[in-house]
Protein backbone atom coordinates (compact mmCIF):
# COMPACT_ATOMS: atom_id res chain seq x y z
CA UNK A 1 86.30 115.84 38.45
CA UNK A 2 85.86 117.14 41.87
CA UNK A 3 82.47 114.94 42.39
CA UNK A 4 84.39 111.86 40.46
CA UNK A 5 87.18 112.15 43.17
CA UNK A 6 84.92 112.33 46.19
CA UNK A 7 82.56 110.14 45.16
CA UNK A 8 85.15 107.52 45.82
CA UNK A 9 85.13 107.63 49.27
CA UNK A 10 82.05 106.31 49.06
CA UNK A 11 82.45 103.78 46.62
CA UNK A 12 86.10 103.30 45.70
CA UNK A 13 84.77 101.15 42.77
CA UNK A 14 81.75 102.76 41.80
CA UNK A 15 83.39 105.94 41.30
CA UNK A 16 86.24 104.44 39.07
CA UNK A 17 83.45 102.70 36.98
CA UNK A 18 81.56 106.21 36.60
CA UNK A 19 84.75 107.66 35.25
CA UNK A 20 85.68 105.00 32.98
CA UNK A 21 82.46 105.53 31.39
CA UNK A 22 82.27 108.86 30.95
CA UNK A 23 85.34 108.20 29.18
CA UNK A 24 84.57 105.87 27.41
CA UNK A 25 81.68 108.17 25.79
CA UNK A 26 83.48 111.35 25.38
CA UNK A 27 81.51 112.88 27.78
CA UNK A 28 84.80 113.56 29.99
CA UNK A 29 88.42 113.54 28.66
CA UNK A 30 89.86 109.97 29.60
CA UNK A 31 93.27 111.79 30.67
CA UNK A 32 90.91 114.16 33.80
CA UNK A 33 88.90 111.19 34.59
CA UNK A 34 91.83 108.37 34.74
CA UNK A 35 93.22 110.89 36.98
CA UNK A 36 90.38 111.84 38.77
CA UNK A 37 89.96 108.44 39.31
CA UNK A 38 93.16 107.56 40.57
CA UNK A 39 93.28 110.81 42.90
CA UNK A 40 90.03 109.75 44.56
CA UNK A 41 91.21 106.10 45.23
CA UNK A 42 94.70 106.95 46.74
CA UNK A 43 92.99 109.82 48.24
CA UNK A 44 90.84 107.41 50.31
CA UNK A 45 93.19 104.80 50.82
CA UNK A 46 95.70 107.48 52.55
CA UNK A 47 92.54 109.03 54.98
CA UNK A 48 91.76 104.91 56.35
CA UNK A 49 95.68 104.42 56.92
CA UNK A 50 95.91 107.56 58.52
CA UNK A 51 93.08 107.08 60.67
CA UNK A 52 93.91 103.81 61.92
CA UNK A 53 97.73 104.66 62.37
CA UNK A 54 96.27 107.70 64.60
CA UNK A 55 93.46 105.36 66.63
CA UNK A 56 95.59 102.17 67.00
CA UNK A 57 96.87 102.46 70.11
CA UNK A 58 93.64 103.32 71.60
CA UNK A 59 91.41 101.05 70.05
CA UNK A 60 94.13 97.91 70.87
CA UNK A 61 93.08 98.84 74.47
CA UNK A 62 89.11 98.99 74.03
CA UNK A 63 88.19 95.69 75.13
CA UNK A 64 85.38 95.15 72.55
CA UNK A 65 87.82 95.66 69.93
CA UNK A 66 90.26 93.07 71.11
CA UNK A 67 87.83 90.62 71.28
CA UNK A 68 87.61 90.49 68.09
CA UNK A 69 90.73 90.97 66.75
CA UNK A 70 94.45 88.67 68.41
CA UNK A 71 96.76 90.97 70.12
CA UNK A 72 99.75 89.39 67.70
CA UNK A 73 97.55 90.77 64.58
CA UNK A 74 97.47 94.44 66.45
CA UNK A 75 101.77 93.99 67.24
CA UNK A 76 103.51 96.53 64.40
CA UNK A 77 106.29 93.72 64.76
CA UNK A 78 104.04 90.62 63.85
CA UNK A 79 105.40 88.84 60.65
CA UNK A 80 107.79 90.26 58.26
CA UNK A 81 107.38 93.47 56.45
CA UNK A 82 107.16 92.16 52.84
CA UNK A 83 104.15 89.90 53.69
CA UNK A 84 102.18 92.78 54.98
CA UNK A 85 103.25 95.12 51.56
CA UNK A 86 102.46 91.87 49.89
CA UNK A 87 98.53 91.28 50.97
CA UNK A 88 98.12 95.41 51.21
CA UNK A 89 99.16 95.13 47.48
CA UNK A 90 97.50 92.31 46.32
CA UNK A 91 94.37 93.91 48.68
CA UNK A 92 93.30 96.31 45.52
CA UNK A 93 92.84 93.47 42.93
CA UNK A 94 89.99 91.54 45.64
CA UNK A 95 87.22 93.69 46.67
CA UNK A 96 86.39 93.35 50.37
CA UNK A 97 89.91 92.88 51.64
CA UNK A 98 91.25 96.62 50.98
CA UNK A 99 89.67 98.29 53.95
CA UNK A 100 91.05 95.49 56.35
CA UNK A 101 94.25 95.58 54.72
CA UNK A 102 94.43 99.12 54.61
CA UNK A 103 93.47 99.21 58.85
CA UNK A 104 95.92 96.57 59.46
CA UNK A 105 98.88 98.61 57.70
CA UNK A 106 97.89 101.95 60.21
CA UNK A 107 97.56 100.03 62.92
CA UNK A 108 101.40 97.88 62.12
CA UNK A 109 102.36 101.50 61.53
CA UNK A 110 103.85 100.37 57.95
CA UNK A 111 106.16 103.31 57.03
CA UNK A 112 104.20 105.65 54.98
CA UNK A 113 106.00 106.19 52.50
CA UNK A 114 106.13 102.13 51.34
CA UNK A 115 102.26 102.70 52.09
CA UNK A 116 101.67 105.69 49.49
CA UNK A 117 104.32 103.63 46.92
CA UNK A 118 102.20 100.35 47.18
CA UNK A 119 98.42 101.63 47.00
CA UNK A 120 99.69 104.43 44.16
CA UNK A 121 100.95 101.92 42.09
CA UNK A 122 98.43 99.46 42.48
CA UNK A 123 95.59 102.41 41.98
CA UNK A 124 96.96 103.00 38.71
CA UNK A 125 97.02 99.43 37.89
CA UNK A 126 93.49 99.03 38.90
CA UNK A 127 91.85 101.71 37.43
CA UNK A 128 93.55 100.89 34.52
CA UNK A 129 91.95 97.49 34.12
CA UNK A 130 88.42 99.09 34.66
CA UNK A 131 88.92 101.84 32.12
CA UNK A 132 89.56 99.21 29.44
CA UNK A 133 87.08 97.02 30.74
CA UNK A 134 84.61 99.52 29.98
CA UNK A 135 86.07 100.53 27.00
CA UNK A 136 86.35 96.81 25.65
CA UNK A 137 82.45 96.19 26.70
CA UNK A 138 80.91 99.88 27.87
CA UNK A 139 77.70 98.26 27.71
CA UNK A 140 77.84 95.65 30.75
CA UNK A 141 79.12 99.17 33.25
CA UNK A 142 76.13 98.52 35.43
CA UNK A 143 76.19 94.96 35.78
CA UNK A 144 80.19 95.33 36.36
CA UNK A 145 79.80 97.29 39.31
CA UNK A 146 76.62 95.21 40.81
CA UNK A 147 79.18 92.61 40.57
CA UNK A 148 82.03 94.18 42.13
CA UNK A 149 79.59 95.79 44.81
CA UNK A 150 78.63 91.95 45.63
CA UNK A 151 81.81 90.78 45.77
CA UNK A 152 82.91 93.25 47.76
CA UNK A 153 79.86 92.83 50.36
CA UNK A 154 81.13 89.12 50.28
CA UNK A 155 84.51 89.82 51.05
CA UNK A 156 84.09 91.84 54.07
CA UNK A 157 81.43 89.32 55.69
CA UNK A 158 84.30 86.32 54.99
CA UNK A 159 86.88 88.40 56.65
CA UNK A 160 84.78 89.09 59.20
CA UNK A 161 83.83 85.53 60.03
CA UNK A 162 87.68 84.73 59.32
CA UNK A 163 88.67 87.66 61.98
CA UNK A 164 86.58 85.68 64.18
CA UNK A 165 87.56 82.53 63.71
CA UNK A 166 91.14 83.66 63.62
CA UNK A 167 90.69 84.58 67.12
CA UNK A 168 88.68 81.15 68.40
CA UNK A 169 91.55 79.44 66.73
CA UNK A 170 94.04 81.40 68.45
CA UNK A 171 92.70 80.81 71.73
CA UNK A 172 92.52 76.92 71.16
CA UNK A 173 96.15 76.94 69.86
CA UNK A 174 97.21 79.03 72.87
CA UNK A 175 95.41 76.66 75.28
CA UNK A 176 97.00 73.56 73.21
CA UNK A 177 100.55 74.69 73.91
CA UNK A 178 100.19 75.40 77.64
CA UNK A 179 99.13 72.41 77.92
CA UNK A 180 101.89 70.58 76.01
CA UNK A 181 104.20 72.92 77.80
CA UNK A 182 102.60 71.96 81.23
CA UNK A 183 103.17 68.29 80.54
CA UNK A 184 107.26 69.04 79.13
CA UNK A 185 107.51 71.03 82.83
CA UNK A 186 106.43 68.16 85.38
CA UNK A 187 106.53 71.11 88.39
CA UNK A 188 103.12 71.79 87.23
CA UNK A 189 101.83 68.78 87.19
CA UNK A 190 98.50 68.40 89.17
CA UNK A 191 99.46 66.75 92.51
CA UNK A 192 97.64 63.77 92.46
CA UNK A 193 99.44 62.96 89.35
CA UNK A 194 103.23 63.66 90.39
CA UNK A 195 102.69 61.53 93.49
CA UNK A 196 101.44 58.58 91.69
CA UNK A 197 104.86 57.19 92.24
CA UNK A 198 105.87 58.42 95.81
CA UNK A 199 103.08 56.52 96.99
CA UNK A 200 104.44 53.61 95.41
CA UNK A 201 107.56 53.89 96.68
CA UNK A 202 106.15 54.84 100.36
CA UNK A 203 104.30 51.43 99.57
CA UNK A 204 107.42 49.44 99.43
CA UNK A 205 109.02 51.11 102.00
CA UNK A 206 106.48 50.23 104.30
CA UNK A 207 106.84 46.49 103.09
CA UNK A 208 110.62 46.65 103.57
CA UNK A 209 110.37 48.52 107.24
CA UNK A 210 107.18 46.35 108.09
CA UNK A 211 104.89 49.34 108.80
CA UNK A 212 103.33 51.44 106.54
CA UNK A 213 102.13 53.96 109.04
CA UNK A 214 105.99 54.56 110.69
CA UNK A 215 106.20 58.63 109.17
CA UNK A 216 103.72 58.62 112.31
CA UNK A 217 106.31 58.28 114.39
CA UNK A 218 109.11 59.81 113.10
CA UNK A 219 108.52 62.60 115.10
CA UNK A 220 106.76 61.55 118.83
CA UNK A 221 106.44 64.87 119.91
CA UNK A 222 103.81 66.21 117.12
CA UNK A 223 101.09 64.70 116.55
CA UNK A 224 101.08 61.84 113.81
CA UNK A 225 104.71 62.48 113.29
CA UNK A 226 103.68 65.93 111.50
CA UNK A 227 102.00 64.06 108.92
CA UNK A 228 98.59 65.79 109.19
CA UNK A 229 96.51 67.21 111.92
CA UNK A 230 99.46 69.02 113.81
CA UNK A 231 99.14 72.10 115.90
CA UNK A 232 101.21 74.81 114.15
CA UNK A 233 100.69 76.47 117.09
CA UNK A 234 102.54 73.81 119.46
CA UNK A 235 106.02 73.53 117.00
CA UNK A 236 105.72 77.34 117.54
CA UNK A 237 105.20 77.32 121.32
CA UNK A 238 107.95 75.18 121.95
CA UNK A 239 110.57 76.97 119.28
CA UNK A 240 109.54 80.06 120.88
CA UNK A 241 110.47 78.64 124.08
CA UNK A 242 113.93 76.79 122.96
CA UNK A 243 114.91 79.35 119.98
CA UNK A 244 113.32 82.54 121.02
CA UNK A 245 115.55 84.72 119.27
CA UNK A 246 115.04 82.95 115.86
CA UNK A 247 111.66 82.34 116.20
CA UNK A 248 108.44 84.38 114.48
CA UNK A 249 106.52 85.22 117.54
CA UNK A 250 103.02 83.75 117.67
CA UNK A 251 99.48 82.95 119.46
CA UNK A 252 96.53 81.44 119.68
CA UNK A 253 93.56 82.30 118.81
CA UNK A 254 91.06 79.58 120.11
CA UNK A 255 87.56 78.55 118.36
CA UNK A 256 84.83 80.56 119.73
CA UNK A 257 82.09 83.18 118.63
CA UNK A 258 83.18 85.78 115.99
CA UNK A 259 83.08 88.37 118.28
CA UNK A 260 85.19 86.76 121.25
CA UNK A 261 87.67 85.83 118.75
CA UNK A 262 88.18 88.98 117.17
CA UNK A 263 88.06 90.42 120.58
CA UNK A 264 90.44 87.85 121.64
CA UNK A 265 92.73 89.09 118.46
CA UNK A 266 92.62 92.63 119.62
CA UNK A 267 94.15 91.56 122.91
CA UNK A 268 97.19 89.74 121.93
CA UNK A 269 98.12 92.61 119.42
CA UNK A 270 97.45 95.17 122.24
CA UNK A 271 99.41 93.21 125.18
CA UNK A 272 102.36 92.12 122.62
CA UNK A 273 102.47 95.26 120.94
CA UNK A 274 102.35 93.58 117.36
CA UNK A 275 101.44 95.69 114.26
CA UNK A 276 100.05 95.72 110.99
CA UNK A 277 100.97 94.09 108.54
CA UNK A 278 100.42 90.73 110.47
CA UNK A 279 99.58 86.58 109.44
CA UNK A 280 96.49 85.63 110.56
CA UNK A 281 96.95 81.25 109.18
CA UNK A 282 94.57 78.53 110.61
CA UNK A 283 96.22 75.99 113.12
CA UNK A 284 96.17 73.33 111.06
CA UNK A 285 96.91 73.60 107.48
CA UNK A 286 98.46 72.07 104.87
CA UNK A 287 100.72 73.64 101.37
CA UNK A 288 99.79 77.30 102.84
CA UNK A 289 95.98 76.93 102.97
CA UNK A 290 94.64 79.89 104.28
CA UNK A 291 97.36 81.65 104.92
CA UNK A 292 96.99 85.64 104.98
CA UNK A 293 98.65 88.64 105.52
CA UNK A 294 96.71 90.80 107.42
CA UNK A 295 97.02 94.71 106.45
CA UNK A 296 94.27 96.38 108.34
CA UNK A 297 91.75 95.53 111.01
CA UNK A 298 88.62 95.43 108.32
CA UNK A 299 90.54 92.55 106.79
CA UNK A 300 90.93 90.69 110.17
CA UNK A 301 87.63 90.97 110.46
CA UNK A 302 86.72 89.55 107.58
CA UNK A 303 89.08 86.75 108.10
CA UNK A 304 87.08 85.85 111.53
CA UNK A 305 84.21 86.22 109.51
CA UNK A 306 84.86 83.60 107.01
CA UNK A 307 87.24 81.15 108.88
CA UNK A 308 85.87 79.50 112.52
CA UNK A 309 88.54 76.72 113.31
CA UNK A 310 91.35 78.01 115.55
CA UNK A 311 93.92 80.26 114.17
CA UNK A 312 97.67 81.74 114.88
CA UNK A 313 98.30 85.11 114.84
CA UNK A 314 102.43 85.61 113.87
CA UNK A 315 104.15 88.78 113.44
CA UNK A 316 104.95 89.37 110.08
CA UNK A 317 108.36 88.97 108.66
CA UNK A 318 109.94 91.17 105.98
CA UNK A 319 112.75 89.03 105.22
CA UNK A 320 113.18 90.31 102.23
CA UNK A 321 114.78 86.13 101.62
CA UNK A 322 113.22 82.97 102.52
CA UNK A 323 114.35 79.89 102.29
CA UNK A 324 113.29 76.25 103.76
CA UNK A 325 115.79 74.20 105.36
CA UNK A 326 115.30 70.30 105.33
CA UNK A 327 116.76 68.92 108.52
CA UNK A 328 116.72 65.50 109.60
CA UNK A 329 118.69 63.20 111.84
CA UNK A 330 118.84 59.95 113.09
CA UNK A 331 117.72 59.20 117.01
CA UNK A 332 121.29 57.07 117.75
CA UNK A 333 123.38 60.62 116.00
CA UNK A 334 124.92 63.06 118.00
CA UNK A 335 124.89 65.28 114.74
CA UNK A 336 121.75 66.31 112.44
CA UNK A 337 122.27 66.62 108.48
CA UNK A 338 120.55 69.61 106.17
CA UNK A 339 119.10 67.13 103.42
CA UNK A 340 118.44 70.15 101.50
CA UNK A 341 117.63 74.24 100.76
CA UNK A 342 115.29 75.99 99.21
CA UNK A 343 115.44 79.33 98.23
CA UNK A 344 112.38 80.67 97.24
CA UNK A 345 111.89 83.53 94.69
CA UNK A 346 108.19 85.68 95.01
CA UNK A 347 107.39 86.45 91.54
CA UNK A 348 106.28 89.88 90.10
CA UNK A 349 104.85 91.54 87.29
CA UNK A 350 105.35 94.85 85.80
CA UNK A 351 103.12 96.87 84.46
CA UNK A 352 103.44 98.70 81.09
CA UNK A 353 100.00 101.20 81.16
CA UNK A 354 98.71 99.07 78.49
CA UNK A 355 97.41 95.66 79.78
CA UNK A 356 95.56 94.18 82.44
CA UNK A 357 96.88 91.83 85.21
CA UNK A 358 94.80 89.36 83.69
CA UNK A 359 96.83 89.60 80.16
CA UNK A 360 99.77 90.35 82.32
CA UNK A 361 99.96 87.25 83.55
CA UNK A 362 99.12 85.06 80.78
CA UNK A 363 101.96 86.71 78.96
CA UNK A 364 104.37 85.57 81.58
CA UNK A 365 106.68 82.81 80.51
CA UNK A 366 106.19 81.36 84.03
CA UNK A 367 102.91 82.89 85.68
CA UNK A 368 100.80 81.29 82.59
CA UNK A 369 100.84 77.83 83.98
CA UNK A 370 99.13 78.89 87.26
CA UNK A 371 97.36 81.65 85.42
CA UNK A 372 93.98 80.20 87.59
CA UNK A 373 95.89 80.12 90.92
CA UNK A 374 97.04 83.81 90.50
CA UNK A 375 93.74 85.02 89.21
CA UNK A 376 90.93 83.28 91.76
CA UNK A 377 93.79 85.12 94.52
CA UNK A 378 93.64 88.86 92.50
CA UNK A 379 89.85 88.40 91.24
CA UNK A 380 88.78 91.86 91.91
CA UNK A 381 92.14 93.36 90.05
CA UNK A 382 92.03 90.80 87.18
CA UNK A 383 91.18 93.95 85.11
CA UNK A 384 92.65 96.70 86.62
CA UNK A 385 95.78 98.34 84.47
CA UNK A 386 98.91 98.55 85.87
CA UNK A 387 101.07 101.93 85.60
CA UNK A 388 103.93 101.64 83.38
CA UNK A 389 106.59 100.40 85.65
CA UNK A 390 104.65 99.42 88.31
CA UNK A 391 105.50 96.32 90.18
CA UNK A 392 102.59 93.58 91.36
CA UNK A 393 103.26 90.85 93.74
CA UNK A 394 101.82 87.51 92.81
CA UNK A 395 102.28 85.48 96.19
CA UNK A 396 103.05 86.46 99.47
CA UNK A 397 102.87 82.18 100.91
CA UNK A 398 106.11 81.01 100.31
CA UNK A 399 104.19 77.82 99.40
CA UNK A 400 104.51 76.06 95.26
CA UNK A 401 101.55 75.25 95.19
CA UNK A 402 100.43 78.86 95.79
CA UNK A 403 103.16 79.84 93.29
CA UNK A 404 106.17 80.81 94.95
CA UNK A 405 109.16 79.76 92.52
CA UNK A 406 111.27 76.82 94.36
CA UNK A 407 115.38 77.10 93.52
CA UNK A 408 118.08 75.16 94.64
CA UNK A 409 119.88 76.75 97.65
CA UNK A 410 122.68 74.52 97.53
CA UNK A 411 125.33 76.97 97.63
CA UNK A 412 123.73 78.80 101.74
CA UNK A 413 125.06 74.94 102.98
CA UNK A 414 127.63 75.79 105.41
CA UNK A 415 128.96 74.02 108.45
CA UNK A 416 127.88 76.76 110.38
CA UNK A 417 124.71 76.80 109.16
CA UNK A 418 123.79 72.96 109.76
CA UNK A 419 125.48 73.88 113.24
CA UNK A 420 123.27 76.10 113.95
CA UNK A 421 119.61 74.17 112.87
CA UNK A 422 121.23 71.45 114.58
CA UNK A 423 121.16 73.19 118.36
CA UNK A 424 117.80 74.56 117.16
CA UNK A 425 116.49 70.50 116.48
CA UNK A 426 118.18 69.25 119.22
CA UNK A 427 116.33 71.54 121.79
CA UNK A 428 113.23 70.64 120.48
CA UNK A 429 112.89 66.71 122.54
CA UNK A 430 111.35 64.32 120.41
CA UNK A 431 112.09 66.10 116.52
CA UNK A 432 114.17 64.21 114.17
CA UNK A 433 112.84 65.48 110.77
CA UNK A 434 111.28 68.06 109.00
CA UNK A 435 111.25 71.16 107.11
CA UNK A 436 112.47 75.05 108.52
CA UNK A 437 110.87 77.65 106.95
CA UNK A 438 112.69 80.92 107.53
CA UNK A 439 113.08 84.27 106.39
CA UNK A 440 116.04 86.53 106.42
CA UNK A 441 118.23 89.39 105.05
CA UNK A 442 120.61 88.53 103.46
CA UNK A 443 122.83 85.41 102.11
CA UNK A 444 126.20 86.12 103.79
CA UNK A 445 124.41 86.11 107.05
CA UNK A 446 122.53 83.28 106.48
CA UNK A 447 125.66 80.60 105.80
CA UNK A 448 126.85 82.19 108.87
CA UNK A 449 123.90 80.89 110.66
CA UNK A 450 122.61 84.56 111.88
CA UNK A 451 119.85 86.71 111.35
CA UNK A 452 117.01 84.41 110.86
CA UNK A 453 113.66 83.90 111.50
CA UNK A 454 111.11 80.93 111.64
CA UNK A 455 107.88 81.34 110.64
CA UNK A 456 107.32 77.45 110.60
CA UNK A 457 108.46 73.90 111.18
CA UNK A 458 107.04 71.18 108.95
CA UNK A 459 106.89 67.95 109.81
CA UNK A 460 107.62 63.83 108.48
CA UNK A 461 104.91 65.21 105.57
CA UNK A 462 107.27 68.21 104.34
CA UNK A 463 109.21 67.56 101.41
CA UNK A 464 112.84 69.37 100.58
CA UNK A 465 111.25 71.39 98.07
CA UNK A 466 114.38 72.25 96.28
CA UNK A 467 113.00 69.62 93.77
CA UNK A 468 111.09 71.93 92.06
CA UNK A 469 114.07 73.92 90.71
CA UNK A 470 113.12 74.21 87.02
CA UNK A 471 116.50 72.51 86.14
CA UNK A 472 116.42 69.79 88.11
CA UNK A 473 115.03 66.81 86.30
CA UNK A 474 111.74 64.77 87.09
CA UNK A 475 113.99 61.34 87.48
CA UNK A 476 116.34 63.52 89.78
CA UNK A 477 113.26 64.71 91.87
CA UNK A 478 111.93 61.32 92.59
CA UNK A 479 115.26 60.15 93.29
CA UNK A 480 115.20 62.77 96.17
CA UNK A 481 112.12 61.81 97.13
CA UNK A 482 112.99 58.26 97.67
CA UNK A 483 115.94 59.20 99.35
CA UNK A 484 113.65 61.48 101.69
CA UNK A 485 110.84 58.72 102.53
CA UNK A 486 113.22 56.30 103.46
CA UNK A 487 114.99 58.87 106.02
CA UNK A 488 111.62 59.17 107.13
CA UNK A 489 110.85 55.43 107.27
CA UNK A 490 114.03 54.70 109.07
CA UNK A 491 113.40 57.32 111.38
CA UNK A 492 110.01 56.10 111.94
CA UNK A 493 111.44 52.35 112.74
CA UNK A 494 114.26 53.78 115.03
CA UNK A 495 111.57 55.37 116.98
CA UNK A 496 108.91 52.61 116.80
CA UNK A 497 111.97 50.24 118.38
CA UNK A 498 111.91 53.04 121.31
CA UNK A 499 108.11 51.91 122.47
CA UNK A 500 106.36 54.79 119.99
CA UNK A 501 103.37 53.54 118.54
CA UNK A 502 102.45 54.52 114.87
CA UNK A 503 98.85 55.73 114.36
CA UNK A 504 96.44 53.57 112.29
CA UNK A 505 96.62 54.27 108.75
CA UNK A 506 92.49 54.76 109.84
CA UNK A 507 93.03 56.91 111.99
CA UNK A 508 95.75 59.29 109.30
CA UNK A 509 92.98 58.85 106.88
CA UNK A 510 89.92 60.12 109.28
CA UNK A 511 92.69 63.52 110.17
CA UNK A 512 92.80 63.67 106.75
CA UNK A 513 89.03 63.51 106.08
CA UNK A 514 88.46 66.16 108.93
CA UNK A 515 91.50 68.54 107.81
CA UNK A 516 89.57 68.74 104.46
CA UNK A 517 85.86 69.17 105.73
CA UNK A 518 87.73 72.42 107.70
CA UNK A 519 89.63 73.83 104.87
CA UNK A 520 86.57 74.68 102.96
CA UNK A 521 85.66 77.57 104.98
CA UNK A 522 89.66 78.71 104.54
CA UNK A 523 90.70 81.68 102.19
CA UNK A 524 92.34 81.96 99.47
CA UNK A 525 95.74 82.20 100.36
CA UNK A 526 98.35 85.30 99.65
């Protein structure tokens, strides 16, 4: 009996078969070896349950494992509760699908005593059905359990290819449905595609204000209107000299050898006493390219290293807020308009001990879509495991592209708070339009049109972002955007009657070419 019983764990089948014939010729009473039988099957079905309930959690983080198995087939909470008793049941009667059914109901942590009800019941059943198999035919025992032996060799290699497939399949499906979803959610359409029409509409309004190039000129005192090619470092220079108390200070760092510059960098800190954590951002950039926040010197180092064009050092702003303010206002007005407000939201994730920032990520309902923009930023702590609780800053630009989350900030708009970016604009000879981006404390103080600071002024090129609010709609955000270019347009013609010449749409397209040889050296931006 004892031998009958642990010979199962072994071979579940063979041992049944061995009993059933020594039953069959009264060479063991068939009562002791059904039971013997029986006892050795749910015997061994209760140890592999046990184990795998006990090593689940463990092996769900062992990355081998999980690459061969779908995190949804590991989740206890994955499909209803009477399929899973229905395949672990169904399990005994197809050799080769037990000891996968069996791990699957530790690891779902199926209650054990529906687990002990299921695989009694069908034990009985099963041995049963071999007992008077042999009795029926006790001649063909051998080639019965070659047979069952094959079949259930077979059935673990098809669940094994099937585990595998299941997971391929997964993956494809996964990347099928982002993609769907990226298409239903036009914020995350690729650039070049959501501004198929704005250049079609810049087109006509270039027709209808006879001069394509006029966002050159909608702002004389940057250079091509802000378009491309400005010196961040100029807007700065003359906010900090008009608006010094709402103003981010900031310097120059001019293109030289590595070691001047860093040298150079070391000075301005010293003489104007700023600290760490600091921006280091080129001088010209576009949609937060290169932009950094510095914690250390090693790092500013390594950002000298890397980057040779000419770069602004800014003190870094807390906030905890920002927000971009899209100002604009006609050369003939007295009074400037705020065309719109951003607010924009830095997005987290939160560790839970378990998972990686990598899977972190991809499980975001958001942070998925720009999985590849988060990841190429955190390459080095793609893998790392975040503490249970434990919150990890995505982006530090305040930039969509580099995925800050854009909301409408309709309700800051107060009086006092276009009064205030209107004294701002008008001290600044020769700005009509653009975008403000600021950070602050708090909202109350904000619409009161206090406590502020400005880490940058866009130019005719900046866009009111608040577009990209996940409500808005994509007819609504073009609509906006017309509305913006022909501000722009009409700006530009206003000025262009005043004797300003617009560049040469050559001469845009050369700063263009030039801006993008430079920005390959750039980092990836916070």
């Amino acid at each position: 009996m004892a031998a009958i019983i642990f010979g199962a764990f072994l071979s579940e089948d063979g041992a049944t078969i061995t009993a059933a014939t020594l039953a069959a010729s009264n060479l063991l009473d068939p009562r002791l070896a059904f039971v013997s039988a029986f006892a050795g099957l749910w015997a061994g079905d209760f140890g592999v349950y046990a184990l795998s309930r006990r090593m689940g959690p463990s092996l769900a983080r062992n990355r081998w494992f999980s690459s061969w198995v779908t995190k949804e087939s590991l989740d206890e909470r994955t499909g209803s509760e009477g399929a899973g008793q229905f395949r672990l049941a169904a399990s005994r009667f197809f050799p080769g699908t037990r000891l996968p059914a069996y791990v699957s109901a530790g690891f779902r942590r199926m209650p054990l005593p529906a687990f002990l009800a299921i695989t009694a019941l069908t034990a009985m059943v099963w041995v049963l059905l071999i007992f008077l198999a042999i009795r029926l035919v006790p001649s063909h025992a051998a080639e019965f359990q070659r047979q069952l032996e094959i079949m259930s060799l077979g059935g673990l290699t098809v669940f094994a290819v099937l585990g595998l497939m299941r997971k391929k399949v997964a993956v494809i499906r996964s990347r099928i449905s982002l993609v769907a979803e990226r298409i239903r959610r036009w914020e995350f359409w690729q650039a070049w595609i959501f501004y198929i029409p704005v250049a079609g509409f810049c087109a006509w309004l270039g027709i209808r204000f006879r001069g394509w190039a006029l966002p050159t000129v909608a702002n004389p005192s940057q250079k091509n209107g802000g378009v491309i090619g400005e010196s961040k470092m100029e807007i700065l220079r003359a906010l900090m000299a008009s608006s010094p108390e709402c103003t981010a200070e900031a310097f120059l760092v001019s293109a030289s050898s590595e070691a001047e510059r860093y040298n150079r960098f070391r000075e301005i800190c010293a003489e104007n006493e700023i600290q760490f954590p600091l921006v280091l951002k080129p001088d010209t950039g576009q949609r937060g390219t290169g932009f950094k926040k510095i914690n250390s010197a090693e790092e500013a180092r390594a950002y000298f290293a890397k980057v040779s064009a000419p770069l602004v050092i800014q003190r870094y702003v807390s906030g905890p807020k920002e927000a971009g303010i899209f100002y604009y206002r006609f050369p003939s007005e007295e009074r400037g308009h705020i065309f719109g407000i951003t607010r924009k939201d830095f997005p987290t994730i939160v560790g839970d001990g378990v998972r990686t920032v990598r899977e972190l990520i991809e499980a975001d309902p958001r942070a998925r879509f720009i999985a590849t923009t988060y990841l190429k930023r955190f390459e080095t702590r793609a893998n790392e495991v975040l503490q249970a609780g434990g919150s990890f800053r995505l982006v530090e630009a305040g930039n969509h592209c580099q995925g800050c989350i854009f909301l409408d900030g309709v309700d800051l708009l107060t009086e006092e708070l276009r009064e205030a970016f209107d004294e701002i604009s008008r001290n600044l000879p020769g700005f009509y339009v653009g975008r403000f981006d600021i950070r602050y404390e708090s909202d109350e103080e904000l619409r009161t049109g206090q406590n502020f600071k400005i880490i940058e002024l866009n130019g005719a090129a900046s866009e009111a972002t608040n577009i990209y609010d996940a409500t808005n709609s994509l007819w609504s955000a073009y609509c906006t955007l017309y509305r913006q270019w022909e501000i722009v347009y009409q700006i530009g013609a206003a000025n262009r009657q005043r004797g300003n010449k617009p560049a040469s749409l050559l001469a845009v397209f050369m700063e263009w070419l030039a801006f993008s040889k430079r920005a390959v050296e750039f980092p990836l931006a916070d």
